[in-house]
C-alpha atoms as a PDB file:
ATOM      1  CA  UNK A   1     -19.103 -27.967  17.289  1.00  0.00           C
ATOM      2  CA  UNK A   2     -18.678 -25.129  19.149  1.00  0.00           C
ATOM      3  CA  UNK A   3     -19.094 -21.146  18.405  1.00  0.00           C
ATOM      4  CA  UNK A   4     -15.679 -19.879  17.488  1.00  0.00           C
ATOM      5  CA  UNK A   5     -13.968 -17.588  20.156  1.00  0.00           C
ATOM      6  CA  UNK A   6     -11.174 -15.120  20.533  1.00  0.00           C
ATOM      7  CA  UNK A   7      -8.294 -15.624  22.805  1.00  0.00           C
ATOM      8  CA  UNK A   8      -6.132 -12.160  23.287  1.00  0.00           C
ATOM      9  CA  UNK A   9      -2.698 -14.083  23.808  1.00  0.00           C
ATOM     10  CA  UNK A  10      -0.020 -11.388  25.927  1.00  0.00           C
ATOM     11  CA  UNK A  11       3.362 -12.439  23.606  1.00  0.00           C
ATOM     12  CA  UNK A  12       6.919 -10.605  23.285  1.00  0.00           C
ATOM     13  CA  UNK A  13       5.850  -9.342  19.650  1.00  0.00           C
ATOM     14  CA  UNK A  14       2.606  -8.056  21.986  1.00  0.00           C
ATOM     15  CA  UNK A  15      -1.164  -8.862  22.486  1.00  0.00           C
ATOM     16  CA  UNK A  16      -1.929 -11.368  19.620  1.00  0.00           C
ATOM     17  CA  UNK A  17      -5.322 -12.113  18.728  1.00  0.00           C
ATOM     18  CA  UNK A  18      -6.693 -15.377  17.770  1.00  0.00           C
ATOM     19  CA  UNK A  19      -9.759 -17.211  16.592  1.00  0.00           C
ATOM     20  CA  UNK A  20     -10.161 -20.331  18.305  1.00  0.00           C
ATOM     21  CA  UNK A  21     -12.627 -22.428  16.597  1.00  0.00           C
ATOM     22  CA  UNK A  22     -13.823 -26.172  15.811  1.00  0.00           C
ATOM     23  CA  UNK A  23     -14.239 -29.677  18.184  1.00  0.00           C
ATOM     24  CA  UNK A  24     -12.963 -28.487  21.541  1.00  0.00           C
ATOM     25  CA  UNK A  25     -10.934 -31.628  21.872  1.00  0.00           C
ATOM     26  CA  UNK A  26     -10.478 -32.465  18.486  1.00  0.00           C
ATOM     27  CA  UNK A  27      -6.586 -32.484  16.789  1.00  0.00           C
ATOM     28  CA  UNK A  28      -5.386 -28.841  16.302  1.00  0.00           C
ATOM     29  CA  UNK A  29      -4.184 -27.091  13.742  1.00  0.00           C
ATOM     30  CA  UNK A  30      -2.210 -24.082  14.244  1.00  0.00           C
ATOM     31  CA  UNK A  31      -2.320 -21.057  11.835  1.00  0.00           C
ATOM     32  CA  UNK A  32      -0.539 -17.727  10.661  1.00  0.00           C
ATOM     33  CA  UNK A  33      -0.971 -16.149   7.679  1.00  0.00           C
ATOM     34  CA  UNK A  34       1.137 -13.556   5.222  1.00  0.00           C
ATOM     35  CA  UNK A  35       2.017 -10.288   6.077  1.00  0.00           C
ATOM     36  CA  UNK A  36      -0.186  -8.052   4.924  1.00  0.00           C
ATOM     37  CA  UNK A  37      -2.685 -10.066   5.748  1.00  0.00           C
ATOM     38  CA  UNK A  38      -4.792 -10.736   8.557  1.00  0.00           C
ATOM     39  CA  UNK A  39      -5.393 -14.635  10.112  1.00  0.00           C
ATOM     40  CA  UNK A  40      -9.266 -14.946   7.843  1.00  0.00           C
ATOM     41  CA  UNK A  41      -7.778 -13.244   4.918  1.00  0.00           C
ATOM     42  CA  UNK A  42      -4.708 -15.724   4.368  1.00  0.00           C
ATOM     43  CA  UNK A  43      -6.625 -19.447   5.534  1.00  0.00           C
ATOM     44  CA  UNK A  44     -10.408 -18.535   6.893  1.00  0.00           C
ATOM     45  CA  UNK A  45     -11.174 -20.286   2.932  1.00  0.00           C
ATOM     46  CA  UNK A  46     -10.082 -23.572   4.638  1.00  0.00           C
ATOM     47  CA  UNK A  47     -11.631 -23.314   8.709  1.00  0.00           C
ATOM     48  CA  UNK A  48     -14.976 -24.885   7.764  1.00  0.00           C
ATOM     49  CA  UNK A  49     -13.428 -27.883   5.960  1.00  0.00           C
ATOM     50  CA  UNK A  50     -11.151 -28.037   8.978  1.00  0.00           C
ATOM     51  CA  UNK A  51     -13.624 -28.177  11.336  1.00  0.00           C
ATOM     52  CA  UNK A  52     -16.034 -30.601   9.407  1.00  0.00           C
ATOM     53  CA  UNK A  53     -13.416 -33.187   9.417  1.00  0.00           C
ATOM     54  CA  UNK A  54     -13.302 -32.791  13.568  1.00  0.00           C
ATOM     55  CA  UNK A  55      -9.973 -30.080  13.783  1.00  0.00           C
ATOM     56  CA  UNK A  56      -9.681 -27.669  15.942  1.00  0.00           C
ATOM     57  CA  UNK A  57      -8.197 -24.110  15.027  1.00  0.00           C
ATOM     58  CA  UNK A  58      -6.126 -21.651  16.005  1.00  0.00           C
ATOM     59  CA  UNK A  59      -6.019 -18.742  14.014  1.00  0.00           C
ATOM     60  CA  UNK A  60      -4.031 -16.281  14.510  1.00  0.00           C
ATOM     61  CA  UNK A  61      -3.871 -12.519  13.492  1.00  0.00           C
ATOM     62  CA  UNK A  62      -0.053 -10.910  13.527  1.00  0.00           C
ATOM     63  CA  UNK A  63       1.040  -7.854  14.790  1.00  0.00           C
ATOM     64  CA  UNK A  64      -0.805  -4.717  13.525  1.00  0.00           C
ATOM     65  CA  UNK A  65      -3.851  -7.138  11.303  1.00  0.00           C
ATOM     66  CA  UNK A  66      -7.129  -7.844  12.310  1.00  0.00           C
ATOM     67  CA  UNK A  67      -7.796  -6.679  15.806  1.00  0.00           C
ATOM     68  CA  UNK A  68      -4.136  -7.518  17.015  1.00  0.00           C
ATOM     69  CA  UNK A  69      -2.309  -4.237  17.745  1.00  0.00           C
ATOM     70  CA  UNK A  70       0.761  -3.307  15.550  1.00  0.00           C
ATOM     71  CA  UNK A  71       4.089  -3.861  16.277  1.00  0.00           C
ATOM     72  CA  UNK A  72       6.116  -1.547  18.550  1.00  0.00           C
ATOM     73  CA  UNK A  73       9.455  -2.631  17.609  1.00  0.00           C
ATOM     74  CA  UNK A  74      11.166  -4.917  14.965  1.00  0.00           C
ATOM     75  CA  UNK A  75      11.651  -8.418  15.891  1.00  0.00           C
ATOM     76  CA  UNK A  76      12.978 -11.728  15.173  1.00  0.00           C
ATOM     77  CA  UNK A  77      10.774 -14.856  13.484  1.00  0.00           C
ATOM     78  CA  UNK A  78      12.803 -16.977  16.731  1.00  0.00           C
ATOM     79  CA  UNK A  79      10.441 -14.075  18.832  1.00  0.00           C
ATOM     80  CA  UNK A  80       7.350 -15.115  16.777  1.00  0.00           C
ATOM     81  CA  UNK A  81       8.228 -18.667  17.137  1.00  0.00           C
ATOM     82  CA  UNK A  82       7.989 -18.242  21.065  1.00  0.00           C
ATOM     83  CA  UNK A  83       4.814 -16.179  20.576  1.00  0.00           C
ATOM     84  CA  UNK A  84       3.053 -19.310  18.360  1.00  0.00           C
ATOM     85  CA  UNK A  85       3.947 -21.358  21.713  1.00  0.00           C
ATOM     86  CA  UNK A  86       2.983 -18.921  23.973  1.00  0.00           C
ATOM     87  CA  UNK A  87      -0.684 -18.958  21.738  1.00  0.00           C
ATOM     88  CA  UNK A  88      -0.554 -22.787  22.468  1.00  0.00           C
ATOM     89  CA  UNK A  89       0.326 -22.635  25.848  1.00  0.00           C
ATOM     90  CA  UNK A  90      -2.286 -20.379  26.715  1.00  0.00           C
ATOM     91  CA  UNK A  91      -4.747 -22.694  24.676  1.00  0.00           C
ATOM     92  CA  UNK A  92      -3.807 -25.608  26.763  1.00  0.00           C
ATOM     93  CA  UNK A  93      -2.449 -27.621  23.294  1.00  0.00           C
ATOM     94  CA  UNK A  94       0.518 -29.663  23.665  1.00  0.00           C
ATOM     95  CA  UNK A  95       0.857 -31.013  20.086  1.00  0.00           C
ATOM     96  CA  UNK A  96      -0.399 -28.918  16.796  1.00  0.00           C
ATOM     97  CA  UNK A  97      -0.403 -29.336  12.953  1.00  0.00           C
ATOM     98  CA  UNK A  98       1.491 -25.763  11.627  1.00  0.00           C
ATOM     99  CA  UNK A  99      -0.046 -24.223   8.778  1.00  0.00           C
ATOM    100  CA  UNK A 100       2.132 -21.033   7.872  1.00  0.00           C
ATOM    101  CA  UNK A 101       1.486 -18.918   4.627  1.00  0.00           C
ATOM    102  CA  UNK A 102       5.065 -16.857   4.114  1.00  0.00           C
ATOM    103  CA  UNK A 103       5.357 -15.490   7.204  1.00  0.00           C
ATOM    104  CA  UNK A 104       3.361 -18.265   8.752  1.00  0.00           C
ATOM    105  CA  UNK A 105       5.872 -20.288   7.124  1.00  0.00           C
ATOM    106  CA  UNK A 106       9.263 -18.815   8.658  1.00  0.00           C
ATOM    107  CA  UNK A 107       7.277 -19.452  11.877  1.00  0.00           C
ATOM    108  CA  UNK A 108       6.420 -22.743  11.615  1.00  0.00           C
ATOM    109  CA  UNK A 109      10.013 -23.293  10.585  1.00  0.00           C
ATOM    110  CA  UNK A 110      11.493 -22.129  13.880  1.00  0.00           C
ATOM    111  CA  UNK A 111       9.031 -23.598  16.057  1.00  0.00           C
ATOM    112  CA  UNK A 112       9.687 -27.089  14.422  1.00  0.00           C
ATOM    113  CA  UNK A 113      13.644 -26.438  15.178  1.00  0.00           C
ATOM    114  CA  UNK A 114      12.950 -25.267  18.633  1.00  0.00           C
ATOM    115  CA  UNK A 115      10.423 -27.221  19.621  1.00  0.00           C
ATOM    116  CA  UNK A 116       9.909 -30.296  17.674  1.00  0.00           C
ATOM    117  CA  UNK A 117       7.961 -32.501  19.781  1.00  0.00           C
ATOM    118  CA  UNK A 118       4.676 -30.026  19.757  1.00  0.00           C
ATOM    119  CA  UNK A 119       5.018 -30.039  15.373  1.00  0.00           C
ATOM    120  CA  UNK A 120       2.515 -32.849  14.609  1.00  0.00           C
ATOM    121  CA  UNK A 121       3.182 -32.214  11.192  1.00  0.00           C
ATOM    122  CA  UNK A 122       3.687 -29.161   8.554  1.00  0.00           C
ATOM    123  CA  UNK A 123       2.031 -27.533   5.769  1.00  0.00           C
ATOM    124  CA  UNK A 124       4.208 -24.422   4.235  1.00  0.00           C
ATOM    125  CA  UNK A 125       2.498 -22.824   1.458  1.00  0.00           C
ATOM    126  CA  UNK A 126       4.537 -19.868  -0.541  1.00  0.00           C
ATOM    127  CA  UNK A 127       7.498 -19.493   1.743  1.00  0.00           C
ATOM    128  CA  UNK A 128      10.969 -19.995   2.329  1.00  0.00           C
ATOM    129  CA  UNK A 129      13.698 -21.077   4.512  1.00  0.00           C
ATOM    130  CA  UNK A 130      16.221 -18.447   2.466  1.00  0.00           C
ATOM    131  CA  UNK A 131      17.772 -15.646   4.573  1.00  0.00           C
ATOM    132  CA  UNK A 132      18.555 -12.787   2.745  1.00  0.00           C
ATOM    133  CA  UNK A 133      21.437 -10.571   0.868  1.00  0.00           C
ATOM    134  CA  UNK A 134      22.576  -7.241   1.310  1.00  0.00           C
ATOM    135  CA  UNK A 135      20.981  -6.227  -1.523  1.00  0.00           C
ATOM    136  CA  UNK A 136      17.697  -7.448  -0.637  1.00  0.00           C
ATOM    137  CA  UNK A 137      17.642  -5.954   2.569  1.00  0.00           C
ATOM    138  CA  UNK A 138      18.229  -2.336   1.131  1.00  0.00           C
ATOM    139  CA  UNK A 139      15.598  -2.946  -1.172  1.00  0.00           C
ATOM    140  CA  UNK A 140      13.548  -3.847   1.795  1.00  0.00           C
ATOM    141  CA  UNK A 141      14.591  -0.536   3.839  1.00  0.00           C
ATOM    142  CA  UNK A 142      13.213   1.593   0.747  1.00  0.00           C
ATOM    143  CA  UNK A 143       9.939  -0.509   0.600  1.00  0.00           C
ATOM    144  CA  UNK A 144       9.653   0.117   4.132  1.00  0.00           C
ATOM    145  CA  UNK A 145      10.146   3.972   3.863  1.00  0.00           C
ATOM    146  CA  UNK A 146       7.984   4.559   0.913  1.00  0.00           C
ATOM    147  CA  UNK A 147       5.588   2.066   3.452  1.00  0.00           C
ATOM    148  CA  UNK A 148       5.765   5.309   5.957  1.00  0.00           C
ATOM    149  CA  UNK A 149       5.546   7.987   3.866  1.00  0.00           C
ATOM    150  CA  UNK A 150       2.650   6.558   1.201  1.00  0.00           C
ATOM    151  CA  UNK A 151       2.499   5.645  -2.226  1.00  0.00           C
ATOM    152  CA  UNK A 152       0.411   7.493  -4.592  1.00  0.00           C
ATOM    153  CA  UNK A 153      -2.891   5.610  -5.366  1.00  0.00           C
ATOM    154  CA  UNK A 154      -2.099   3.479  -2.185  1.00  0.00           C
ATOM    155  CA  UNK A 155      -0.058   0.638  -1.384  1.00  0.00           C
ATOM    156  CA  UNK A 156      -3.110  -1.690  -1.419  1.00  0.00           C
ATOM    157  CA  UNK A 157      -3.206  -1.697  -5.194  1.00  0.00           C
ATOM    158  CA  UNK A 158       0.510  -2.623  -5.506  1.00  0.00           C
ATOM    159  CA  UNK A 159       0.668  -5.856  -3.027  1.00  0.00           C
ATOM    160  CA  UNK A 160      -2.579  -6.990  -4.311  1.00  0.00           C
ATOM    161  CA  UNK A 161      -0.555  -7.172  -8.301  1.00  0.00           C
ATOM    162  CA  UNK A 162       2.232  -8.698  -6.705  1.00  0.00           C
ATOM    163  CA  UNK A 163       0.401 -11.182  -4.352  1.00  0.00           C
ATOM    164  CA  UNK A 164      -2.437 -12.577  -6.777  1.00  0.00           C
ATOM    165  CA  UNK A 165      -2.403 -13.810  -9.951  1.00  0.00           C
ATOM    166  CA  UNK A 166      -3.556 -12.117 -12.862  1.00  0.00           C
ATOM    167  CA  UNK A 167      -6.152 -15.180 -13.115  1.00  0.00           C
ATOM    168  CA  UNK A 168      -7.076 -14.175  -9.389  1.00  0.00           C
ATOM    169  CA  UNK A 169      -7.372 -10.400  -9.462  1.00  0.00           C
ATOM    170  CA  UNK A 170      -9.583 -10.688 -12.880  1.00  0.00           C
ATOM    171  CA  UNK A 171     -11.873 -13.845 -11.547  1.00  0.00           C
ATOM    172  CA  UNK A 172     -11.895 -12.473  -8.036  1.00  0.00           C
ATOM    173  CA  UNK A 173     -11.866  -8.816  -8.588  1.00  0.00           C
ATOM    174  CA  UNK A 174     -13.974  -8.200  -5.521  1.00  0.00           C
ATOM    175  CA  UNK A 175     -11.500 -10.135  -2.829  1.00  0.00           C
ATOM    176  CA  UNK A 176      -9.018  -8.391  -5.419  1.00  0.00           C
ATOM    177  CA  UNK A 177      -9.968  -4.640  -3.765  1.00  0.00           C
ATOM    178  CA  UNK A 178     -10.963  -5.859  -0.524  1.00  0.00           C
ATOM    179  CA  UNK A 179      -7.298  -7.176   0.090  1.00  0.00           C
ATOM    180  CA  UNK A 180      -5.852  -3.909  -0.924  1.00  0.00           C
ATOM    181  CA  UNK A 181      -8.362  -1.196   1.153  1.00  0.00           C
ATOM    182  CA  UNK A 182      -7.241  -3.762   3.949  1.00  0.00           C
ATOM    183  CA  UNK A 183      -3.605  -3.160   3.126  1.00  0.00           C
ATOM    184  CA  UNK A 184      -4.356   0.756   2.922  1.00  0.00           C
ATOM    185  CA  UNK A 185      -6.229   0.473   6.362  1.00  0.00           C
ATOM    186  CA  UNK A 186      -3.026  -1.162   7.919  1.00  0.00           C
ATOM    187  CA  UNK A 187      -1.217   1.378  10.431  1.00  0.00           C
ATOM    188  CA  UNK A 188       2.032   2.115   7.972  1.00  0.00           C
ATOM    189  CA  UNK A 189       4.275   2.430  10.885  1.00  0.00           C
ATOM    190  CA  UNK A 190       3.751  -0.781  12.357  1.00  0.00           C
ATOM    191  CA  UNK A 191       3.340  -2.319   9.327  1.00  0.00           C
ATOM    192  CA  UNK A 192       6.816  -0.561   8.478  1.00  0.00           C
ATOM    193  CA  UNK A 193       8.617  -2.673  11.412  1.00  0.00           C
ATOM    194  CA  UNK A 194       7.067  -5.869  10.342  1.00  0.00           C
ATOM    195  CA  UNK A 195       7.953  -5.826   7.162  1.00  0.00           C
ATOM    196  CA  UNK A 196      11.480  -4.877   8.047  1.00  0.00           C
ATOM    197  CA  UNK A 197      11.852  -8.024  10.286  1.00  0.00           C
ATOM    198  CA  UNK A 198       9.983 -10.046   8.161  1.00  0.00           C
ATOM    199  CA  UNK A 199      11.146  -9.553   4.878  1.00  0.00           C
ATOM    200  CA  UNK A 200      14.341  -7.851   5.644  1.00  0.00           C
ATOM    201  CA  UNK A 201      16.034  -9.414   9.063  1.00  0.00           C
ATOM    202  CA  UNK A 202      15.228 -13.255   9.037  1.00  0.00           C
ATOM    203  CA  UNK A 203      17.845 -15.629   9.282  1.00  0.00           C
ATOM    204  CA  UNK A 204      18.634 -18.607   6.712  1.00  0.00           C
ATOM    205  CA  UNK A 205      17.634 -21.771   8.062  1.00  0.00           C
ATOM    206  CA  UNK A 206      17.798 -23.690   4.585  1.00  0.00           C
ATOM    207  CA  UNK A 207      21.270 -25.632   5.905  1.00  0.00           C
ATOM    208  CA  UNK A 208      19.300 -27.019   8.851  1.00  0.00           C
ATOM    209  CA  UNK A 209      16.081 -28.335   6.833  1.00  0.00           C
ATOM    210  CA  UNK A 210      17.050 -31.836   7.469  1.00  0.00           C
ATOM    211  CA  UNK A 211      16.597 -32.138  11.050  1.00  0.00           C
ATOM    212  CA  UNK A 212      12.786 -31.665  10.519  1.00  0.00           C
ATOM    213  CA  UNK A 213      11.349 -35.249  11.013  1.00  0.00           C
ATOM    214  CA  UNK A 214       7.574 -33.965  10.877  1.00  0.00           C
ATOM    215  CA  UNK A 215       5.590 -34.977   8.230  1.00  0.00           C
ATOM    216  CA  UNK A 216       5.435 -31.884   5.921  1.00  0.00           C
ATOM    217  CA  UNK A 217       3.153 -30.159   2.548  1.00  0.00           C
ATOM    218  CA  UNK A 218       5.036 -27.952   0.725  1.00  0.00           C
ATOM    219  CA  UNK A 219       2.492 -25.807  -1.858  1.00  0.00           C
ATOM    220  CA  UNK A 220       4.067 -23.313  -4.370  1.00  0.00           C
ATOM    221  CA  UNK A 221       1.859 -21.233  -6.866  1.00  0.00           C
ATOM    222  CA  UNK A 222       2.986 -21.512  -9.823  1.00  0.00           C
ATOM    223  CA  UNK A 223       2.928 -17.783 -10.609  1.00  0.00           C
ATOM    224  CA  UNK A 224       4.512 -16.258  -7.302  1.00  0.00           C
ATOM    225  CA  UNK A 225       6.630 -13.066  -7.591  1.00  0.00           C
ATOM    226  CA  UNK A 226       7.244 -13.035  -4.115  1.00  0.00           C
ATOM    227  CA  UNK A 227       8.608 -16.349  -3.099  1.00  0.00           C
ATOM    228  CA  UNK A 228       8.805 -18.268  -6.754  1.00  0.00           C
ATOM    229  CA  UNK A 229       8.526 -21.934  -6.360  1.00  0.00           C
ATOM    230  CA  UNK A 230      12.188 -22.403  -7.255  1.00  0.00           C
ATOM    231  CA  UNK A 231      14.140 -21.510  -5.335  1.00  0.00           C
ATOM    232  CA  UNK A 232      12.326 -21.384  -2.138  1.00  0.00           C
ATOM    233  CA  UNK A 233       9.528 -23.894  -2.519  1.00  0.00           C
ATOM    234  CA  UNK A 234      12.523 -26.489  -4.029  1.00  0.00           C
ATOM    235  CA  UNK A 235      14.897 -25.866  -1.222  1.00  0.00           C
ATOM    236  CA  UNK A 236      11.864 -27.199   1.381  1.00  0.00           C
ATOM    237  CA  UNK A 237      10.533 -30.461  -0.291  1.00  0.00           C
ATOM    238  CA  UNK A 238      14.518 -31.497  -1.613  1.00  0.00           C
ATOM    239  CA  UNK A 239      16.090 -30.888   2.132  1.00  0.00           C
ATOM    240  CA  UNK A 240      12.852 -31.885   4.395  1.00  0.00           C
ATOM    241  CA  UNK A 241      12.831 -35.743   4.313  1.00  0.00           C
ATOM    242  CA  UNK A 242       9.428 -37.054   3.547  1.00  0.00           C
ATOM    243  CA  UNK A 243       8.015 -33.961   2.257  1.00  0.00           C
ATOM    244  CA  UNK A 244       5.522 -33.380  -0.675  1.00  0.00           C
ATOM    245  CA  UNK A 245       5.545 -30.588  -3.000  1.00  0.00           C
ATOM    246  CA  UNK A 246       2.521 -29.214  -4.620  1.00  0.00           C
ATOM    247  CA  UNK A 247       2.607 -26.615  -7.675  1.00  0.00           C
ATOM    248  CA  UNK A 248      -1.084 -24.862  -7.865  1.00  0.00           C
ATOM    249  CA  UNK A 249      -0.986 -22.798 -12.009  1.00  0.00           C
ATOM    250  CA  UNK A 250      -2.609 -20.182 -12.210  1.00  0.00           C
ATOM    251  CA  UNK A 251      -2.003 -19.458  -8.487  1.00  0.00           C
ATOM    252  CA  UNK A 252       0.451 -16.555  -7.044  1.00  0.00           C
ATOM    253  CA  UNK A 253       1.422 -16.165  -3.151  1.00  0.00           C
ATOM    254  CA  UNK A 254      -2.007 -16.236  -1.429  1.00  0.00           C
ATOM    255  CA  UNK A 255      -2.859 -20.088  -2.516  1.00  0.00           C
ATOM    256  CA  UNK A 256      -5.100 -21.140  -0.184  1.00  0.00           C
ATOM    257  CA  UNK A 257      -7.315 -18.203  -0.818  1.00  0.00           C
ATOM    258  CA  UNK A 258      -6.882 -18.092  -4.468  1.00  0.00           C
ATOM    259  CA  UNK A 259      -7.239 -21.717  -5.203  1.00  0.00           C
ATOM    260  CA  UNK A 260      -9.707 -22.742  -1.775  1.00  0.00           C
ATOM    261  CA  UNK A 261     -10.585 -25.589  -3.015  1.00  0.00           C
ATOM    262  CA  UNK A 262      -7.903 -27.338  -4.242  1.00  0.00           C
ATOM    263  CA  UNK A 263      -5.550 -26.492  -1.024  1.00  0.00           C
ATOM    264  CA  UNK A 264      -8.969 -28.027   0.790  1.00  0.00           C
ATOM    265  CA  UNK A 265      -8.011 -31.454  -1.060  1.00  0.00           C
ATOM    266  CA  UNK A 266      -4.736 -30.990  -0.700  1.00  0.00           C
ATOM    267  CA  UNK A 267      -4.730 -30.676   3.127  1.00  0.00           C
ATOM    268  CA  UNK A 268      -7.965 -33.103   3.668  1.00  0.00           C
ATOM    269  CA  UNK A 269      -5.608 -35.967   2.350  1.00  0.00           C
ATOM    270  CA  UNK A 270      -2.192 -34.985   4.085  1.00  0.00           C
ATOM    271  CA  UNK A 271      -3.973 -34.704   7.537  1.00  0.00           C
ATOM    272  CA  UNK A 272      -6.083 -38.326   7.007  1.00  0.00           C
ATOM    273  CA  UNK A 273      -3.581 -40.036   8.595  1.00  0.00           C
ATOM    274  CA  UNK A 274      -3.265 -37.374  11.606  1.00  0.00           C
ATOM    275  CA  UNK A 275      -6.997 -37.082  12.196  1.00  0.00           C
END
């Protein structure tokens, strides 16, 4: 086993920093987290059982979290597609299991439409193939601008209620205010153009689900305000042939770090086959 190691990965969305980790020539498995959350935050609960069973990892930190700088401009999730290549290009992987949580989701999405024959397979926790309305995008334009400005008490305290479960934030109540200083410590401008392309600007791919041939692991919490299991969770495991859906209770939009364990079994018995 070897001594995890950062790559700095030049992409279009910028430098990307990732944690490159387990068997040097073991099967890989590729993975992004949330926004507003850095590459450890969103999956480091699942590395070591990763890496026990003989996976490599690639773990990767988005614009403007963890060490990766923020984003200079607003992009496209096609743009962070071609950065997660780029990441295995530079890593000399041709083939990779995705893992995206949310955002890491939309990103696995468009890398298995672009690029199907490097998607070994798919896990897509809390996310969505759902474009969206014109509504929801001015809602996102004010979230971003009171994202600028500030929000009394800090914004920290607000994504951590709307991200975790009540059961999480009052079991966990130390990750609970770690996760929001980290969302306080983000730089709001950068953090302002991510979550405009991220929440506001990506395209609906739900109509196109069906050409995914890739084995795939849908996981919903059952308690998500952010991307509830129906409709976006639904939409995945009823138009992606093959695929299994998982419903965690007690569980909101960060599952594999509110529910570790579980997600552990979960993925240690989807991958046997791949392994």
């Amino acid at each position: 086993m070897r001594t995890p190691h950062a790559l700095t990965v030049s992409t279009a969305l910028g430098p990307l920093h990732v944690q490159d980790g387990g068997l040097a020539d073991g099967p890989v498995a590729f993975l992004w987290p949330s926004l507003f959350s850095d590459g450890d935050t969103s999956w480091g609960a699942q590395l070591d059982g990763l890496h026990a069973r003989g996976w490599r990892t690639l773990l990767v930190d988005p614009p403007g979290t963890g060490t990766s700088a923020p984003a200079s401009r607003r992009f496209t999730m096609e743009e962070c597609g071609e950065a997660a290549l780029r990441v295995l290009d530079d890593a000399g992987v041709e083939r990779a299991v995705f893992f995206g949580l949310s955002w890491g989701g939309f990103v696995a999405l468009r890398v298995a439409f672009a690029a199907p024959h490097r998607v070994r397979a798919l896990v897509l926790a809390n996310t969505t193939a759902r474009g969206v309305g014109f509504r929801e995008r001015l809602k996102v334009r004010m979230v971003c601008l009171l994202i600028r400005v500030g929000v009394p008490g800090g914004l920290g305290r607000l994504v951590a209620a709307r991200m975790l479960s009540d059961h999480s934030r009052r079991y966990d109540a130390g990750f609970a205010s770690r996760f929001a200083a980290a969302v306080d410590s983000l730089d709001t401008a950068g953090l302002a153009r991510a979550a405009r392309s991220v929440l506001g600007d990506r395209t609906d791919v739900v109509d196109v689900l069906h050409r995914i041939t890739a084995p795939t692991l849908v996981i919903a919490g059952a308690e998500d305000k952010a991307l509830p299991r129906a409709p976006h969770s639904d939409d995945l495991a009823e138009r992606i042939v093959g695929a299994r859906l998982e419903v965690l209770p007690r569980v909101a939009h960060l599952s594999p770090r509110e529910e570790p364990t579980e997600v552990a079994n979960l993925i240690k018995e989807f991958l046997a086959p791949l392994g």
